[in-house]
Protein backbone atom coordinates (compact mmCIF):
# COMPACT_ATOMS: atom_id res chain seq x y z
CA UNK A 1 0.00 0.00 0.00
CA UNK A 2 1.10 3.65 -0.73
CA UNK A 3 0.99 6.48 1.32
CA UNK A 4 -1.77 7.98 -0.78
CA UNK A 5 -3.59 5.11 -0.51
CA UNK A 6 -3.16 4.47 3.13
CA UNK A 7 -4.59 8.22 3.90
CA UNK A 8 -7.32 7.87 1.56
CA UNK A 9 -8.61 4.54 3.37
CA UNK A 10 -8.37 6.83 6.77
CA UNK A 11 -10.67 9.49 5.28
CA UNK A 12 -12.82 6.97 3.91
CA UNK A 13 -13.28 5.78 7.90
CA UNK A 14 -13.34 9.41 9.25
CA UNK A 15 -15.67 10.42 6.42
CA UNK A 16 -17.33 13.90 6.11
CA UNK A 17 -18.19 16.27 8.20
CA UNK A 18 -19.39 15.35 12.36
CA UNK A 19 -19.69 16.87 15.10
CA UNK A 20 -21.06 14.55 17.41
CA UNK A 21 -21.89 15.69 21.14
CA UNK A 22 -19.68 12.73 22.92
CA UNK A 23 -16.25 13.16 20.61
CA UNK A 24 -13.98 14.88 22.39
CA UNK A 25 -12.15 16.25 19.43
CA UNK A 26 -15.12 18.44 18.36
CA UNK A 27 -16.36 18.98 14.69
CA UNK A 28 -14.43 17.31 12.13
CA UNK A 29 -14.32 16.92 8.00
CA UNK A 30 -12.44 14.01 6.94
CA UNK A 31 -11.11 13.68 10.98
CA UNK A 32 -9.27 16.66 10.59
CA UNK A 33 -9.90 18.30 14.36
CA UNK A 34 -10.08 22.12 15.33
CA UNK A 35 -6.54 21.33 17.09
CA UNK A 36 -4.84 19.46 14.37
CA UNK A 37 -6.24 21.98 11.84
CA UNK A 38 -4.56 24.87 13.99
CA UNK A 39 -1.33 22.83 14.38
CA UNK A 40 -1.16 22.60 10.79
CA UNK A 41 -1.39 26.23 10.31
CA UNK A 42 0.27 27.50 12.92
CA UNK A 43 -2.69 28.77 14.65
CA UNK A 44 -4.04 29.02 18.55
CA UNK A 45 -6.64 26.32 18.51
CA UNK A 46 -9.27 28.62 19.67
CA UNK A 47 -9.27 30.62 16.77
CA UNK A 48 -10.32 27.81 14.81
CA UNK A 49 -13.92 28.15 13.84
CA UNK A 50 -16.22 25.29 12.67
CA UNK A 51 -16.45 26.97 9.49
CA UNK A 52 -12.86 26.41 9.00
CA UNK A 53 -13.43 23.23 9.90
CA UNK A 54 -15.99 22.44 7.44
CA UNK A 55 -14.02 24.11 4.95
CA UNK A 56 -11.35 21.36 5.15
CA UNK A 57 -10.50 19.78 1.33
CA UNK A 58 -10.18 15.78 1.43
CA UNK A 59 -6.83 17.31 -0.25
CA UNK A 60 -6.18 18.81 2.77
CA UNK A 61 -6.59 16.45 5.00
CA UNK A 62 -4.11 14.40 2.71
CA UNK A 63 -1.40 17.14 3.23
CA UNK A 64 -2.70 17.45 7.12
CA UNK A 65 -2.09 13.57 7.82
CA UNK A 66 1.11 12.97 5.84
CA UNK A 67 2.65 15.75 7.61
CA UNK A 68 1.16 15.78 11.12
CA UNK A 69 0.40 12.47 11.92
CA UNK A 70 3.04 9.94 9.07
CA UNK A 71 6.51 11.97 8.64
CA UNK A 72 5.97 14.16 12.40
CA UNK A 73 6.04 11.08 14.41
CA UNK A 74 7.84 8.87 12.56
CA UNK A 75 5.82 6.48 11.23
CA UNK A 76 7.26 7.22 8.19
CA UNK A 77 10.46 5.65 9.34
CA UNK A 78 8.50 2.39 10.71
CA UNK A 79 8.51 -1.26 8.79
CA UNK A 80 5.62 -0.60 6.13
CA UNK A 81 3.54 -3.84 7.04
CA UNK A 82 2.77 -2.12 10.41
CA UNK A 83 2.69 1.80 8.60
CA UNK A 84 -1.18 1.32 7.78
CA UNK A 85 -2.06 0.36 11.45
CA UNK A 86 0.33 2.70 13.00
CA UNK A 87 -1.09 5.81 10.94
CA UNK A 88 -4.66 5.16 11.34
CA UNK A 89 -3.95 4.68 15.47
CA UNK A 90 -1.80 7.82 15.07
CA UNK A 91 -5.48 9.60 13.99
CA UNK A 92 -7.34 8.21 15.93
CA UNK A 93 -5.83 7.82 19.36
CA UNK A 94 -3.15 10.52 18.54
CA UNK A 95 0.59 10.45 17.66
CA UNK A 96 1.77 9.69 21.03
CA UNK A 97 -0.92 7.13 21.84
CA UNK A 98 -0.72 5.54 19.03
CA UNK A 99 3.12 4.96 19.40
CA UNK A 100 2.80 3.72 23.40
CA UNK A 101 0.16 1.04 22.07
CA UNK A 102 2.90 0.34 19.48
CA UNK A 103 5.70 0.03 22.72
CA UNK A 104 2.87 -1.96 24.37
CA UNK A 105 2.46 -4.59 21.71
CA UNK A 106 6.19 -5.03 21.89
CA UNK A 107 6.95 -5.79 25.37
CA UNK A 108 3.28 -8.04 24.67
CA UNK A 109 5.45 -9.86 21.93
CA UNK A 110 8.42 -10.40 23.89
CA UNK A 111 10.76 -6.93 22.83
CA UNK A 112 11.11 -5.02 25.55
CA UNK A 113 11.63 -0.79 24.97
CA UNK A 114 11.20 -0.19 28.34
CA UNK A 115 8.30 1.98 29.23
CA UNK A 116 6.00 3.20 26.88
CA UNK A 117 6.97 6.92 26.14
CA UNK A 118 4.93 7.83 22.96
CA UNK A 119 8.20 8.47 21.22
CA UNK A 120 9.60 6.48 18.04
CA UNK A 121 13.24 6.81 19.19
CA UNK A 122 16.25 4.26 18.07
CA UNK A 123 15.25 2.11 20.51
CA UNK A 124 11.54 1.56 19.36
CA UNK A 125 12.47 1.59 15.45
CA UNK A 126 14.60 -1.29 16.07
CA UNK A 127 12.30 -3.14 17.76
CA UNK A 128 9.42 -2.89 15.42
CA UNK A 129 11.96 -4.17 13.32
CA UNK A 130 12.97 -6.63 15.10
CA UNK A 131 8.93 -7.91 15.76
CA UNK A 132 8.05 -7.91 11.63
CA UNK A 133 10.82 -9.66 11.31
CA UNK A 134 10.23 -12.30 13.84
CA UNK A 135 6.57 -12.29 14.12
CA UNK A 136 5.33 -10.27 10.29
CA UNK A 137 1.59 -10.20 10.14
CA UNK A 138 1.26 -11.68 13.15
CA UNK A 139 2.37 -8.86 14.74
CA UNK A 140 -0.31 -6.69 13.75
CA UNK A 141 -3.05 -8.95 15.66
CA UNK A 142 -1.09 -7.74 18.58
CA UNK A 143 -1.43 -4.45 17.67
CA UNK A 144 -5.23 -4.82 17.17
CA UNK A 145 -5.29 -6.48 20.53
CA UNK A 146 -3.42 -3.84 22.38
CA UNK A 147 -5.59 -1.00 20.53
CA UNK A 148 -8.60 -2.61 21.42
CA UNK A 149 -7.33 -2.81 25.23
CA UNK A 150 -7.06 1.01 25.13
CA UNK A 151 -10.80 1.17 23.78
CA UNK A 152 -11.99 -0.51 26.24
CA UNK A 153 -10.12 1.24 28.81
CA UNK A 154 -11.48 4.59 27.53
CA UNK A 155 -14.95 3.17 28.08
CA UNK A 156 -14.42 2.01 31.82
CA UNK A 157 -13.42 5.39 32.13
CA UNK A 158 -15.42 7.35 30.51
CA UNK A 159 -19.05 5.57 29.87
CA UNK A 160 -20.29 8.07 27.16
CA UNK A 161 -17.52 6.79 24.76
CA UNK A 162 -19.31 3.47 25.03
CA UNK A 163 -21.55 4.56 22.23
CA UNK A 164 -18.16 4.35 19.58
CA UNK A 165 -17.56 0.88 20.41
CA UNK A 166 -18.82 -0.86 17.58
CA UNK A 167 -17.30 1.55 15.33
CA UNK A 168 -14.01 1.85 16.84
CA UNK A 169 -13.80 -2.77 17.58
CA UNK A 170 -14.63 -2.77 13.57
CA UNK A 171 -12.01 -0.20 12.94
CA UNK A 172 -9.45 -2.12 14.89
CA UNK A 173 -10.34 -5.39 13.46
CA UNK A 174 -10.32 -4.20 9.84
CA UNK A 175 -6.27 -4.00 10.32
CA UNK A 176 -6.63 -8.38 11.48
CA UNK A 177 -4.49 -9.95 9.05
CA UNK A 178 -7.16 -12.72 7.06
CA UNK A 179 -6.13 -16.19 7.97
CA UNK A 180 -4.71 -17.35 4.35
């Protein structure tokens, strides 16, 4: 899979424009949030109107995601079998969650990196490494595993988010490797 193609199956997921009362990002066209949006541009995030929100280009959120949430973090720099997962986790639990469930899945599969940080240093480049090589696809159900721990954390702790859980299991699940 490409890049492009890797962002265009996230906006596919994120979709259009919501602005659901229990999403704690706020309004959002194509996922793109008020804060990533005012990252992006170099903006205080509470200048950010909805307007400008809805105003967001699916070209846009192309340029917003490679930047912000593929080359910022690192991801970029990962293994590409585990690129997909780790870019769509990086949008949708954010660029340092998405790298700690990464460091989870690791010590999970045996590679320890110490404790999770959120940071793709050395250390957790050559581990992923290290885990496609040993483990390849497999690896990934770990990764759906360990996201799908941190969903259901997020509901224990916060009830309202309960009413995402289909759509974020399904999410997770779409990233299972297909038993060949």
């Amino acid at each position: 899979m490409t890049i492009k193609e890797i962002i265009a199956a996230i906006i596919a997921k994120e979709g259009g424009y919501v602005n659901h009362p229990n999403d704690k990002g706020g309004p959002t066209q194509y996922g793109i949030t008020a804060k990533s949006y005012a990252e992006y541009f170099k903006l205080h995030a509470d200048s950010v109107t909805v307007d400008n929100i809805k105003s967001v280009t699916q070209q846009l959120a192309e340029k917003i995601y490679y930047t912000l949430y593929y080359v910022r973090p690192g991801i970029d720099l990962l293994p590409e079998l585990i690129q997909p997962i780790m870019l769509d986790m990086s949008v949708n639990h954010g660029r340092s969650g998405s790298i700690k469930i990464l460091q989870t899945a690791l010590g999970k599969a045996g590679i320890n990196v110490g404790v999770p940080d959120g940071i793709i240093g050395q250390k957790t480049l050559t581990a992923a490494t290290e885990a496609v090589r040993q483990l390849g696809k497999h690896f990934i159900n770990d990764l759906v595993n360990c996201r799908i721990s941190v969903y259901e954390e997020i509901i224990k702790t916060d009830p309202r988010q309960a009413v995402f859980k289909t759509g974020w299991f399904a999410r997770a699940e779409s990233f299972r490797p297909q038993a060949a």
